[in-house]
PDB file of N, CA and C in Angstrom:
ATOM      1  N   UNK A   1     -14.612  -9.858   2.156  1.00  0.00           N
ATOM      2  CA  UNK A   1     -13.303 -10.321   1.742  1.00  0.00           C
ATOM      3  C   UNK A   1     -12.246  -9.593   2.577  1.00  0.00           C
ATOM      4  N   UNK A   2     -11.292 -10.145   2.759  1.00  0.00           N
ATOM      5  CA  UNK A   2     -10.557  -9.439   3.712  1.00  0.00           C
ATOM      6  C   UNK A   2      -9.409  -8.807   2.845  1.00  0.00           C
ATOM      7  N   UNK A   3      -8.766  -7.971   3.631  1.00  0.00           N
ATOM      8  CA  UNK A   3      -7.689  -7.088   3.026  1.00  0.00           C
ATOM      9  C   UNK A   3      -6.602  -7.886   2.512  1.00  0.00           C
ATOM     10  N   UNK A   4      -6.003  -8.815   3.102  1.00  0.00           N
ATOM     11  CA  UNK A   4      -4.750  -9.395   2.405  1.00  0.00           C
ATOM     12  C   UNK A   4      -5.173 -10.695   1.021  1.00  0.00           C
ATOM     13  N   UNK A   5      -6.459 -10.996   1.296  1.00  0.00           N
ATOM     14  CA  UNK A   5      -6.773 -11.307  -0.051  1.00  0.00           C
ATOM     15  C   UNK A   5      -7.533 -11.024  -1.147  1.00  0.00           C
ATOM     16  N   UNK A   6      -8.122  -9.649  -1.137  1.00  0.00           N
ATOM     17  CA  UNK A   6      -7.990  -8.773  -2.025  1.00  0.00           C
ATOM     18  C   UNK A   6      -6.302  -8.479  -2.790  1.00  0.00           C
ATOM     19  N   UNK A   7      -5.942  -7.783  -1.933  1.00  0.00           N
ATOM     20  CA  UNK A   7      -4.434  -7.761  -1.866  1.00  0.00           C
ATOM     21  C   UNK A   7      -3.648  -8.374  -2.652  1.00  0.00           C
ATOM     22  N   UNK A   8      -3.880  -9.936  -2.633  1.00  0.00           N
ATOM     23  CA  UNK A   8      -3.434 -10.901  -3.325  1.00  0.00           C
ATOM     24  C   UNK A   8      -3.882 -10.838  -4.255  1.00  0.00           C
ATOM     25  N   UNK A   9      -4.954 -10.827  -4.584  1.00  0.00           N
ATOM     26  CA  UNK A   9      -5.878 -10.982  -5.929  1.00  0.00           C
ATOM     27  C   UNK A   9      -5.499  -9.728  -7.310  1.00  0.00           C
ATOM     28  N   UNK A  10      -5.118  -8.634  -6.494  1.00  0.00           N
ATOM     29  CA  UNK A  10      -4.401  -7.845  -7.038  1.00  0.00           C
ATOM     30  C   UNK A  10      -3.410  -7.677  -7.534  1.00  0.00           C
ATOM     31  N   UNK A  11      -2.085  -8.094  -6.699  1.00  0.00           N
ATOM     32  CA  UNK A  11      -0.827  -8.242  -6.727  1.00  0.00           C
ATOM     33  C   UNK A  11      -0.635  -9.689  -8.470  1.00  0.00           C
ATOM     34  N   UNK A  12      -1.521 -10.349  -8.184  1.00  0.00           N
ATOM     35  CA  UNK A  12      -1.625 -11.576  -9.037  1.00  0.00           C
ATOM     36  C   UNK A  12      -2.124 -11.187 -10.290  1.00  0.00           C
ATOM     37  N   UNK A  13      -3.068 -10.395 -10.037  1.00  0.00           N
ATOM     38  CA  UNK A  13      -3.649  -9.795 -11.698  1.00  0.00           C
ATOM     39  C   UNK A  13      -2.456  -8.879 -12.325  1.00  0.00           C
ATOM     40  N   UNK A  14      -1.170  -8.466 -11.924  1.00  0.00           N
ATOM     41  CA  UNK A  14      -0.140  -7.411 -12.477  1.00  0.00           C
ATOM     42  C   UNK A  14       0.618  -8.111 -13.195  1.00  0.00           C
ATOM     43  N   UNK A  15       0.868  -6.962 -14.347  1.00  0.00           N
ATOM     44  CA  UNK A  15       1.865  -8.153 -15.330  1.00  0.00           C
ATOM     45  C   UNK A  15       3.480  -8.081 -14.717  1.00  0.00           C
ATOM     46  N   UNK A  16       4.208  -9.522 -14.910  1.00  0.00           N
ATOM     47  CA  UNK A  16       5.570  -9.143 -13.850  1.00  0.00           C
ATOM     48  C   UNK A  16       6.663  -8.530 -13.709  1.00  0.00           C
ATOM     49  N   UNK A  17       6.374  -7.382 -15.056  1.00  0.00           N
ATOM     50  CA  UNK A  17       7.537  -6.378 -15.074  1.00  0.00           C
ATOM     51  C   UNK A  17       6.656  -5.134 -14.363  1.00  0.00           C
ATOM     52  N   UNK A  18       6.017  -5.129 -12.918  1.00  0.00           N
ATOM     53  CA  UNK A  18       5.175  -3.901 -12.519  1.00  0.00           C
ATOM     54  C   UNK A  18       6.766  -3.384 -11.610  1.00  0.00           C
ATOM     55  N   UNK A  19       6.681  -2.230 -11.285  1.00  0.00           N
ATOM     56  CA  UNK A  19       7.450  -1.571 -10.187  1.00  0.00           C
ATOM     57  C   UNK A  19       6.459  -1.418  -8.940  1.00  0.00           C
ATOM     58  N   UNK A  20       5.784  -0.465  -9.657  1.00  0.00           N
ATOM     59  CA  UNK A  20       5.028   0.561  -8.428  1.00  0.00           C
ATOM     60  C   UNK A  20       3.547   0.616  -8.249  1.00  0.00           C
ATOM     61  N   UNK A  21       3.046   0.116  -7.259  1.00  0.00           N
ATOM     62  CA  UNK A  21       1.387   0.029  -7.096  1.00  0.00           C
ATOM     63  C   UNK A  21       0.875   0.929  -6.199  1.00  0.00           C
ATOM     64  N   UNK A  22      -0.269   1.733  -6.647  1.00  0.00           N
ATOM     65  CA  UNK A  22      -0.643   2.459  -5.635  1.00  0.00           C
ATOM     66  C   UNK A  22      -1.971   1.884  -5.026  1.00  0.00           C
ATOM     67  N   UNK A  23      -2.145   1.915  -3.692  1.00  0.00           N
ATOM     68  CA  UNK A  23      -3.351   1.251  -3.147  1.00  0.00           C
ATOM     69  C   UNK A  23      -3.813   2.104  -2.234  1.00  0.00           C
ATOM     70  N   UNK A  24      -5.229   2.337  -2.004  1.00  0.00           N
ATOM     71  CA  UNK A  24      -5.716   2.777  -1.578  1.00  0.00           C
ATOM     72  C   UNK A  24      -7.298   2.272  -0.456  1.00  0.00           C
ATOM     73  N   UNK A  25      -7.281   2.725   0.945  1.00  0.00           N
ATOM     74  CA  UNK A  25      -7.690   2.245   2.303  1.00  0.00           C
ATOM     75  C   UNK A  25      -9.304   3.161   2.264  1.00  0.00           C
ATOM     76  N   UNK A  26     -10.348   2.781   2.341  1.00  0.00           N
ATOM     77  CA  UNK A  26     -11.236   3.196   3.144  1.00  0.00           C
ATOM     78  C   UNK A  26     -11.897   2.661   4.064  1.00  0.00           C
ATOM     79  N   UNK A  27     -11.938   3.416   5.308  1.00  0.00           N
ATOM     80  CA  UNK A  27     -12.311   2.472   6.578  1.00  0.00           C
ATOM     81  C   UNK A  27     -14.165   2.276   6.783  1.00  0.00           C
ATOM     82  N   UNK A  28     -14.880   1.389   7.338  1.00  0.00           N
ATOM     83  CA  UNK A  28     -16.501   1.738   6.924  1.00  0.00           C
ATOM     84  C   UNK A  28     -16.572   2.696   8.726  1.00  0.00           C
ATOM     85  N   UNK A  29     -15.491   2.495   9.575  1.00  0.00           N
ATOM     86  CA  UNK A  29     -15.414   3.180  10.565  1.00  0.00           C
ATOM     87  C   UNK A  29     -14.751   4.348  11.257  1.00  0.00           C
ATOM     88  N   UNK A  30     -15.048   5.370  10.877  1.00  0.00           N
ATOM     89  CA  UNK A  30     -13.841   6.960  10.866  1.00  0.00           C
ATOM     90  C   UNK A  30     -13.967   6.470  12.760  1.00  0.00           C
ATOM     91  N   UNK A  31     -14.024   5.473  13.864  1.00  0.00           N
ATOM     92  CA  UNK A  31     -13.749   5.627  14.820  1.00  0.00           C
ATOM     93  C   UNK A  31     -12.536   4.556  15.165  1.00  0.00           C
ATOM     94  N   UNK A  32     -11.719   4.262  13.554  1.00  0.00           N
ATOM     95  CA  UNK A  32     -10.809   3.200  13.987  1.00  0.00           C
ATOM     96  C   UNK A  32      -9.863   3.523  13.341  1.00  0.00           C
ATOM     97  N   UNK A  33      -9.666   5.255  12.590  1.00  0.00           N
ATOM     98  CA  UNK A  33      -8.731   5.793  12.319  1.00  0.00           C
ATOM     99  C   UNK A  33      -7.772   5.238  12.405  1.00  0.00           C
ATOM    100  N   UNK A  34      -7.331   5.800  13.773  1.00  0.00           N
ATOM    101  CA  UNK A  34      -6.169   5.846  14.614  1.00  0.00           C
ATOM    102  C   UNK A  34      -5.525   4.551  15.133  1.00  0.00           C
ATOM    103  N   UNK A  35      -6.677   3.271  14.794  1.00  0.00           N
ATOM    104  CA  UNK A  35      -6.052   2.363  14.931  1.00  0.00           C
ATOM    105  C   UNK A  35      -5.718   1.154  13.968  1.00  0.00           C
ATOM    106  N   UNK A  36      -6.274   1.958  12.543  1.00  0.00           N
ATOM    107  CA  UNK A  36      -5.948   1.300  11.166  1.00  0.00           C
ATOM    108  C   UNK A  36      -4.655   2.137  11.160  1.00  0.00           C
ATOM    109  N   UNK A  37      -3.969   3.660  11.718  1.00  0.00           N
ATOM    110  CA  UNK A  37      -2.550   3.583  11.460  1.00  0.00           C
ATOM    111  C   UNK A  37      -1.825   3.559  11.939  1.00  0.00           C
ATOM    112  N   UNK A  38      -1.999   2.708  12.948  1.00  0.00           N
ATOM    113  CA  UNK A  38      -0.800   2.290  13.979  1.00  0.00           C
ATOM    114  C   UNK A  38      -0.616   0.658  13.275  1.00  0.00           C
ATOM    115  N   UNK A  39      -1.568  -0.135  13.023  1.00  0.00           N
ATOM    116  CA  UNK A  39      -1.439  -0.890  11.932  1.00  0.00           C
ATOM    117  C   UNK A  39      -0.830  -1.116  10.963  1.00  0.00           C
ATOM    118  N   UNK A  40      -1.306   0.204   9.796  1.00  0.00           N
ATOM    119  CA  UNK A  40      -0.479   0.488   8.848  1.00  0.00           C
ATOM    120  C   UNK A  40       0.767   1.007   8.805  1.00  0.00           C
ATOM    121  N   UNK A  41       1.395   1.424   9.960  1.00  0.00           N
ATOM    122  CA  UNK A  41       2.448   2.043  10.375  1.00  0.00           C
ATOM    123  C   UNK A  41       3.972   1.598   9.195  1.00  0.00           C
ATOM    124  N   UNK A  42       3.947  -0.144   9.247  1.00  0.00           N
ATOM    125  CA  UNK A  42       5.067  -0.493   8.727  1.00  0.00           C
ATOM    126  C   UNK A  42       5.523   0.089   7.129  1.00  0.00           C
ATOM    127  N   UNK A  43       4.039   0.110   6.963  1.00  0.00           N
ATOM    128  CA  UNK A  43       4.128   0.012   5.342  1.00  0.00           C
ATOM    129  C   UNK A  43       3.591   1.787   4.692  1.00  0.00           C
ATOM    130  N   UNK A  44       3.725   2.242   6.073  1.00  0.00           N
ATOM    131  CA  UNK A  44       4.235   3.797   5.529  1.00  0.00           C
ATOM    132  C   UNK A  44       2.946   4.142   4.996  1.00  0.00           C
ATOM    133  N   UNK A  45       1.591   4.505   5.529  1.00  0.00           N
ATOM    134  CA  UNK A  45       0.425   4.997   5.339  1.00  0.00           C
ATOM    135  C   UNK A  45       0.566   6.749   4.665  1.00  0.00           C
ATOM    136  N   UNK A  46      -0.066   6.853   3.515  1.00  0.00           N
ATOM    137  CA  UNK A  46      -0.280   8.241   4.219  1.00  0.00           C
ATOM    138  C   UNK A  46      -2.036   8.493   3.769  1.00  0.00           C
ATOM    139  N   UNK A  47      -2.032   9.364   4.884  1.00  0.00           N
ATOM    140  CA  UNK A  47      -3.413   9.440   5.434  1.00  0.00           C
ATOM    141  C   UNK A  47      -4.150  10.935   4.407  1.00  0.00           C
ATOM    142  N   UNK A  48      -5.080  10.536   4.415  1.00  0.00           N
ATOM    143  CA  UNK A  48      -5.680  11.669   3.536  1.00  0.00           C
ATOM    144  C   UNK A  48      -7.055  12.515   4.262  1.00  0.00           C
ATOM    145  N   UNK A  49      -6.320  13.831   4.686  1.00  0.00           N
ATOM    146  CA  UNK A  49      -7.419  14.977   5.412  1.00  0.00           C
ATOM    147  C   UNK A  49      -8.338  15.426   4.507  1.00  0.00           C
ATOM    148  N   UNK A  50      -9.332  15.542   4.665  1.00  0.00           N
ATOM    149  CA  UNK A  50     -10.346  16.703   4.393  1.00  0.00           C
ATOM    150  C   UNK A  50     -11.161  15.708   3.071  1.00  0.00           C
ATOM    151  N   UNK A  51     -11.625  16.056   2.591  1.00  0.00           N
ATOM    152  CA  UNK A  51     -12.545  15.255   1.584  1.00  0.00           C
ATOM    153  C   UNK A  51     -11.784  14.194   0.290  1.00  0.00           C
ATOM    154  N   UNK A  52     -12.538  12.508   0.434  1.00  0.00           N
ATOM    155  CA  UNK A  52     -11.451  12.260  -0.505  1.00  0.00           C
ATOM    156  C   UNK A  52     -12.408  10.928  -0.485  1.00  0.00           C
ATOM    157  N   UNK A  53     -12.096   9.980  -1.233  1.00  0.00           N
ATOM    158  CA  UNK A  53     -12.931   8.930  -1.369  1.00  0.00           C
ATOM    159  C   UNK A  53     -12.331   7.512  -0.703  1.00  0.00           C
ATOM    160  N   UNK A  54     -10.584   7.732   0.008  1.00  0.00           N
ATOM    161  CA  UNK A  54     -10.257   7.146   0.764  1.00  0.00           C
ATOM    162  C   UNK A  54      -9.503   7.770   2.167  1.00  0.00           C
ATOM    163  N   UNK A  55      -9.081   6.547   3.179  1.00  0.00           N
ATOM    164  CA  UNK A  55      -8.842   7.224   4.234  1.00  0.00           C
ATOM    165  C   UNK A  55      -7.077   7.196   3.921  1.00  0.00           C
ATOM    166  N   UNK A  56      -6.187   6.678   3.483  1.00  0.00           N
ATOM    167  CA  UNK A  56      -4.922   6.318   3.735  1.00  0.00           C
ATOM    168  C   UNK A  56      -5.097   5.474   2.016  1.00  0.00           C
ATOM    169  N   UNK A  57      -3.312   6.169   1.943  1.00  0.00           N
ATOM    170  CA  UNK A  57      -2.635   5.544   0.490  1.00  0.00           C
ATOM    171  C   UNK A  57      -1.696   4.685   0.344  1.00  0.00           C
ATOM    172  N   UNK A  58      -1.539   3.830  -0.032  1.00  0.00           N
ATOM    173  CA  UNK A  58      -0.263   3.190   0.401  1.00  0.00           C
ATOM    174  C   UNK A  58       0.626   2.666  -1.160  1.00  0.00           C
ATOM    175  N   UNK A  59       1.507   2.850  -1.189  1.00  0.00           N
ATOM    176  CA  UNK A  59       2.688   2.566  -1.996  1.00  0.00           C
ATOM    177  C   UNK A  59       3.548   1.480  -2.367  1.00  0.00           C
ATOM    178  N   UNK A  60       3.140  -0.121  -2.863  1.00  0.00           N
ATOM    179  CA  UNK A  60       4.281  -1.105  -3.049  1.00  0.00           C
ATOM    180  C   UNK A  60       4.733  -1.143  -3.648  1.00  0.00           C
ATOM    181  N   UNK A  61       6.249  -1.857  -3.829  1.00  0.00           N
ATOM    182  CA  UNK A  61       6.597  -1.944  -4.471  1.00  0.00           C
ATOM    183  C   UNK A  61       7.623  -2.898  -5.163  1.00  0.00           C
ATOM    184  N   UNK A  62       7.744  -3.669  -6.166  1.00  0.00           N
ATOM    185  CA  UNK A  62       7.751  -5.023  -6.796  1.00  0.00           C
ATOM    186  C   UNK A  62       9.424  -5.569  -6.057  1.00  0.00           C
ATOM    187  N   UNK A  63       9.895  -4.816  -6.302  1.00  0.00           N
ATOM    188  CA  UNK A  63      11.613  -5.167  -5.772  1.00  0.00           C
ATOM    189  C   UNK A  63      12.549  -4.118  -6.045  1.00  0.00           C
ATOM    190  N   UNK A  64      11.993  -3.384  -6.259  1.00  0.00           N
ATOM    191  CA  UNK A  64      13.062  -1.766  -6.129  1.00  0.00           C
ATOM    192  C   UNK A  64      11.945  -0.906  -6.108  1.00  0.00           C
ATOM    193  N   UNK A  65      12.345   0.593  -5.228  1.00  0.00           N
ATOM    194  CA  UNK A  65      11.394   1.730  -5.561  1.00  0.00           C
ATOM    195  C   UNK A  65      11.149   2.229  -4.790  1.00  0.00           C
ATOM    196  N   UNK A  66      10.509   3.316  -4.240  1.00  0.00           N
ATOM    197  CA  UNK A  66      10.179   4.394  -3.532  1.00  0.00           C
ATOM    198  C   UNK A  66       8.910   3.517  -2.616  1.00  0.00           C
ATOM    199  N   UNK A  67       8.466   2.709  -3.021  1.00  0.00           N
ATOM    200  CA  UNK A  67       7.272   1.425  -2.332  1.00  0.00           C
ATOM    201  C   UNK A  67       7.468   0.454  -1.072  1.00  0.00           C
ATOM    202  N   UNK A  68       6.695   0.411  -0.343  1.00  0.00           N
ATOM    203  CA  UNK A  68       6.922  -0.569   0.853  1.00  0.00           C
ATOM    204  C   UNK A  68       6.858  -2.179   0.094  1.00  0.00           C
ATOM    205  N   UNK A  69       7.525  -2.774   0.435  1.00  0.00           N
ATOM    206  CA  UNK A  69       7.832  -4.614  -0.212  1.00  0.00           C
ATOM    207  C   UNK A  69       6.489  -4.833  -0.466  1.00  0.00           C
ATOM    208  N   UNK A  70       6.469  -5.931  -1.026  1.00  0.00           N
ATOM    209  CA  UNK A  70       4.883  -6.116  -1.240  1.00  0.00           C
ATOM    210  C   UNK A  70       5.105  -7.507   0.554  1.00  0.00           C
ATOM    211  N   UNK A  71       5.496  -8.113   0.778  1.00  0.00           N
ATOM    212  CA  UNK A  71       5.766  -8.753   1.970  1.00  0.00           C
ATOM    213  C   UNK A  71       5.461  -7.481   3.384  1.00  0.00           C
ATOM    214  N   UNK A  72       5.897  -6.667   3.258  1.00  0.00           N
ATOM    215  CA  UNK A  72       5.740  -5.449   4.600  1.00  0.00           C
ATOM    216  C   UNK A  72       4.232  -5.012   4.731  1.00  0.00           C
ATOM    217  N   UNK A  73       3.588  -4.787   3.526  1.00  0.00           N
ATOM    218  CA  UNK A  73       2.034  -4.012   3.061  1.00  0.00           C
ATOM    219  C   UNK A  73       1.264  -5.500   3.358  1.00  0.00           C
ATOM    220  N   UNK A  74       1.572  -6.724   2.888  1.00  0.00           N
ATOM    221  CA  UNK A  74       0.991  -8.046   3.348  1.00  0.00           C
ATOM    222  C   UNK A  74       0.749  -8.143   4.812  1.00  0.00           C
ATOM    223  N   UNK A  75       1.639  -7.872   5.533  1.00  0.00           N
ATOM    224  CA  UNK A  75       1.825  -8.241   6.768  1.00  0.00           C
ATOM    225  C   UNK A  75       1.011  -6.867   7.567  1.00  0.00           C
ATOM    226  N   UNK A  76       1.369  -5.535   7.145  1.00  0.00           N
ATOM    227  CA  UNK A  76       0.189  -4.862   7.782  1.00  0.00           C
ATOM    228  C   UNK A  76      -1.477  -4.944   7.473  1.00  0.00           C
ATOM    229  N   UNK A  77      -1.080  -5.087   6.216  1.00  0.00           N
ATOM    230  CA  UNK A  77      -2.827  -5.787   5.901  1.00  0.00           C
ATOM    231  C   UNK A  77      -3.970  -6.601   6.819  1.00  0.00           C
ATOM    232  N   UNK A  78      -2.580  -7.402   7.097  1.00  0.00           N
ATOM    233  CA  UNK A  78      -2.894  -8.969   7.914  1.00  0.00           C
ATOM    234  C   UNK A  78      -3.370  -8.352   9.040  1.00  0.00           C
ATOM    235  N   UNK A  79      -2.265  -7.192  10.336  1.00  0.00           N
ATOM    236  CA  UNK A  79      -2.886  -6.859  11.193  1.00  0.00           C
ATOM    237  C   UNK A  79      -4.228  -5.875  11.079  1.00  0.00           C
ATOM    238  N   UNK A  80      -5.105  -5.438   9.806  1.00  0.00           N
ATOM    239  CA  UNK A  80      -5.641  -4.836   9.565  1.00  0.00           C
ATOM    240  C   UNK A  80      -7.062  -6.059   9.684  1.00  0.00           C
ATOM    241  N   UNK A  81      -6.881  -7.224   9.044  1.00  0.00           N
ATOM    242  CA  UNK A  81      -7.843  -8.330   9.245  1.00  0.00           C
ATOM    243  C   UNK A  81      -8.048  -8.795  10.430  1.00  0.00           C
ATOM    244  N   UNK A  82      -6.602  -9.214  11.480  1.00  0.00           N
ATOM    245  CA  UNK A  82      -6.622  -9.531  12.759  1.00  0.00           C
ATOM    246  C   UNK A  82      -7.444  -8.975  13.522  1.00  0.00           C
ATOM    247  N   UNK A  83      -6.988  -7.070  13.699  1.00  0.00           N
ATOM    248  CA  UNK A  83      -7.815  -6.198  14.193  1.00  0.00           C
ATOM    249  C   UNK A  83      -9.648  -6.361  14.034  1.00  0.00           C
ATOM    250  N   UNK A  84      -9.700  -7.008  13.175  1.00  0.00           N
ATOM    251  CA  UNK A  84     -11.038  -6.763  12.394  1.00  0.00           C
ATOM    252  C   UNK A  84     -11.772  -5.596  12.457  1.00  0.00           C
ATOM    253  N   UNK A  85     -10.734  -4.249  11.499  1.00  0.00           N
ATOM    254  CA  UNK A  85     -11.201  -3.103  10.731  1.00  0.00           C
ATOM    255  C   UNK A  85     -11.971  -3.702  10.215  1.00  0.00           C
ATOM    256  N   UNK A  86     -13.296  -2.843  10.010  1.00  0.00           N
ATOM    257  CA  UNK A  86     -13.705  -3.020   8.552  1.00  0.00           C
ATOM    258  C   UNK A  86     -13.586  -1.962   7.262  1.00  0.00           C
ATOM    259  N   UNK A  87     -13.788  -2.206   6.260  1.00  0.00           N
ATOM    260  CA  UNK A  87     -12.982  -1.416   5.181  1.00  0.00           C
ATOM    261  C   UNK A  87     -13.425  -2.102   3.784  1.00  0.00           C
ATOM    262  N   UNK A  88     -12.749  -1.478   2.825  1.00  0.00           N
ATOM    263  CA  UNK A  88     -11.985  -1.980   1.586  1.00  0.00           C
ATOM    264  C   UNK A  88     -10.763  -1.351   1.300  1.00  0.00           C
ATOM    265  N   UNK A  89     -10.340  -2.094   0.269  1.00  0.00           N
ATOM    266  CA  UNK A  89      -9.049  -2.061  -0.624  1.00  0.00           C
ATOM    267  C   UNK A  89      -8.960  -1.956  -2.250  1.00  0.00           C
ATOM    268  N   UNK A  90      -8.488  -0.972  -2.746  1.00  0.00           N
ATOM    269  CA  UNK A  90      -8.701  -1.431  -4.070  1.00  0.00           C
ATOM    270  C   UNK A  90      -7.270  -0.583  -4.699  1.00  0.00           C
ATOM    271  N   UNK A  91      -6.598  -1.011  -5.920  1.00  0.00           N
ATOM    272  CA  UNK A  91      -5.819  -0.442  -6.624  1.00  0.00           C
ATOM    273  C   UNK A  91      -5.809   1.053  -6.985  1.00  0.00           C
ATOM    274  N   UNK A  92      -4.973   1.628  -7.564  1.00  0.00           N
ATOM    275  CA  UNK A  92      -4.836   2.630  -7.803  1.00  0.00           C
ATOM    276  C   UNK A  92      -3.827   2.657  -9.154  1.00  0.00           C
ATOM    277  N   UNK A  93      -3.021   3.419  -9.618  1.00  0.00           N
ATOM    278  CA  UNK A  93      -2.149   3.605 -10.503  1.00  0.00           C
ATOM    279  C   UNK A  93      -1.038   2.472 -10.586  1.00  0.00           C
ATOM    280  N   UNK A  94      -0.212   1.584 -11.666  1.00  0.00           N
ATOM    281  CA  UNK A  94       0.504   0.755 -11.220  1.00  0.00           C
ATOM    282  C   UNK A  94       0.808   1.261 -11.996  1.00  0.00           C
ATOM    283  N   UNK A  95       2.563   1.359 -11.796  1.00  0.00           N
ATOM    284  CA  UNK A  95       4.060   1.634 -13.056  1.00  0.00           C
ATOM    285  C   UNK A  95       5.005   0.255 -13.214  1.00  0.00           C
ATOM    286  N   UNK A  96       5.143   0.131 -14.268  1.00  0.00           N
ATOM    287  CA  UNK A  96       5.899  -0.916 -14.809  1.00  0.00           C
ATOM    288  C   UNK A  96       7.373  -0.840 -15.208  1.00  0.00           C
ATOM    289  N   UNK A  97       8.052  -1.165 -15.312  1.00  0.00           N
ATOM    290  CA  UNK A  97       9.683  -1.155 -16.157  1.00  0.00           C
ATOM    291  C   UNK A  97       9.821  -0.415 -15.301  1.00  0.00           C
ATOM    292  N   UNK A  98      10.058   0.071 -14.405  1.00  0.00           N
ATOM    293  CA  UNK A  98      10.701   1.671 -13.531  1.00  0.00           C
ATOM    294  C   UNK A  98      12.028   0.688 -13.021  1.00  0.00           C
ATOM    295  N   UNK A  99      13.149   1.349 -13.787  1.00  0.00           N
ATOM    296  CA  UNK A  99      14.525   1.197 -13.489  1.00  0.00           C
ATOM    297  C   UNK A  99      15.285   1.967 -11.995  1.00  0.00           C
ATOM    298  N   UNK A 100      16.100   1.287 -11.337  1.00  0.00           N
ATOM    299  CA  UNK A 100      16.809   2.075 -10.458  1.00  0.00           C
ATOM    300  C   UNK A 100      17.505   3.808 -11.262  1.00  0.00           C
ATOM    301  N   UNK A 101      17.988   4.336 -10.377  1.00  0.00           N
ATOM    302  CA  UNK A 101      18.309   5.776 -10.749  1.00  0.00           C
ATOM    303  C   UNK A 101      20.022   5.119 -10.573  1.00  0.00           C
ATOM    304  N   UNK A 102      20.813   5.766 -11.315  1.00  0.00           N
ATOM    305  CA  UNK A 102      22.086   5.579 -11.567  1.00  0.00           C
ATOM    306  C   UNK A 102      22.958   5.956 -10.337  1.00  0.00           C
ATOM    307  N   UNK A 103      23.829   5.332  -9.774  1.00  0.00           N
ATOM    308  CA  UNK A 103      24.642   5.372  -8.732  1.00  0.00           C
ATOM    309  C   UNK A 103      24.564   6.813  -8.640  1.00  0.00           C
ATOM    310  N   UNK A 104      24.679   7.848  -7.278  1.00  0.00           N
ATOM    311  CA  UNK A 104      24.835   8.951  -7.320  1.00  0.00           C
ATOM    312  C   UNK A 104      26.370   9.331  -7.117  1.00  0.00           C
ATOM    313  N   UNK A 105      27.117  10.214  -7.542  1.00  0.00           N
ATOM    314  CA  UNK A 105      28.299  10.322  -7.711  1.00  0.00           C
ATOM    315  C   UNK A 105      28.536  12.092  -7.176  1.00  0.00           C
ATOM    316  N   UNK A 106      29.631  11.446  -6.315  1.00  0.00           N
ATOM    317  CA  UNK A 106      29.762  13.160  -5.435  1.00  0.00           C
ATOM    318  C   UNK A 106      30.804  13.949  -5.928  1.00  0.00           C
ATOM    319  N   UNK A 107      31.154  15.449  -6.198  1.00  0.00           N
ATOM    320  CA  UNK A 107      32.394  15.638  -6.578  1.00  0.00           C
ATOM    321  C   UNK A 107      32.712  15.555  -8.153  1.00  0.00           C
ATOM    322  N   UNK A 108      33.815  16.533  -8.240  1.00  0.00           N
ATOM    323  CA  UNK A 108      34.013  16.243 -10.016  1.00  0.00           C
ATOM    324  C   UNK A 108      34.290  15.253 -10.569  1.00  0.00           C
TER     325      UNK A 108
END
């Protein structure tokens, strides 16, 4: 199955007040590292050293949030299938209702 429709399959199973999804990359090839994150580049990888059960984490997020769009993480996905990495994909933690933070205000 490829990455962007997993991806999908995921994104589709969330109920539609989600904010924040965490997803997580393991490659079946530690010799394509470097070129699953030039890939992942857009959607803001971060990569995980030393022992771990994936290679790279990635962060979306619904329409506000600290998360790459779910459209930006689609589209690196895509070059992740193009490339033909091989790998999986699977979820991680999802947050729901997460409100913006209140205008920041400078000064007394």
């Amino acid at each position: 199955m490829s990455y962007v429709s997993t991806f999908n399959d995921i994104v589709g199973e969330l109920p539609d007040d989600w904010s924040l999804l965490d997803l997580y990359i393991a490659l079946d090839d530690p010799l394509r590292l470097g070129e699953a994150r030039v890939a992942l580049g857009r959607a803001n990888p971060r990569p995980v050293f030393g022992d771990g059960d994936h290679d790279f984490a990635l962060t979306a997020a619904n329409t506000q949030g600290r998360g790459a769009a779910v459209g930006v993480v689609r589209s690196a996905l895509r070059l992740l299938d193009d490339l033909e990495v091989p790998g999986r994909l699977w979820a991680g933690d999802v947050t729901s209702v997460q409100r913006p933070a209140p205008a920041h205000r400078q000064g007394p």
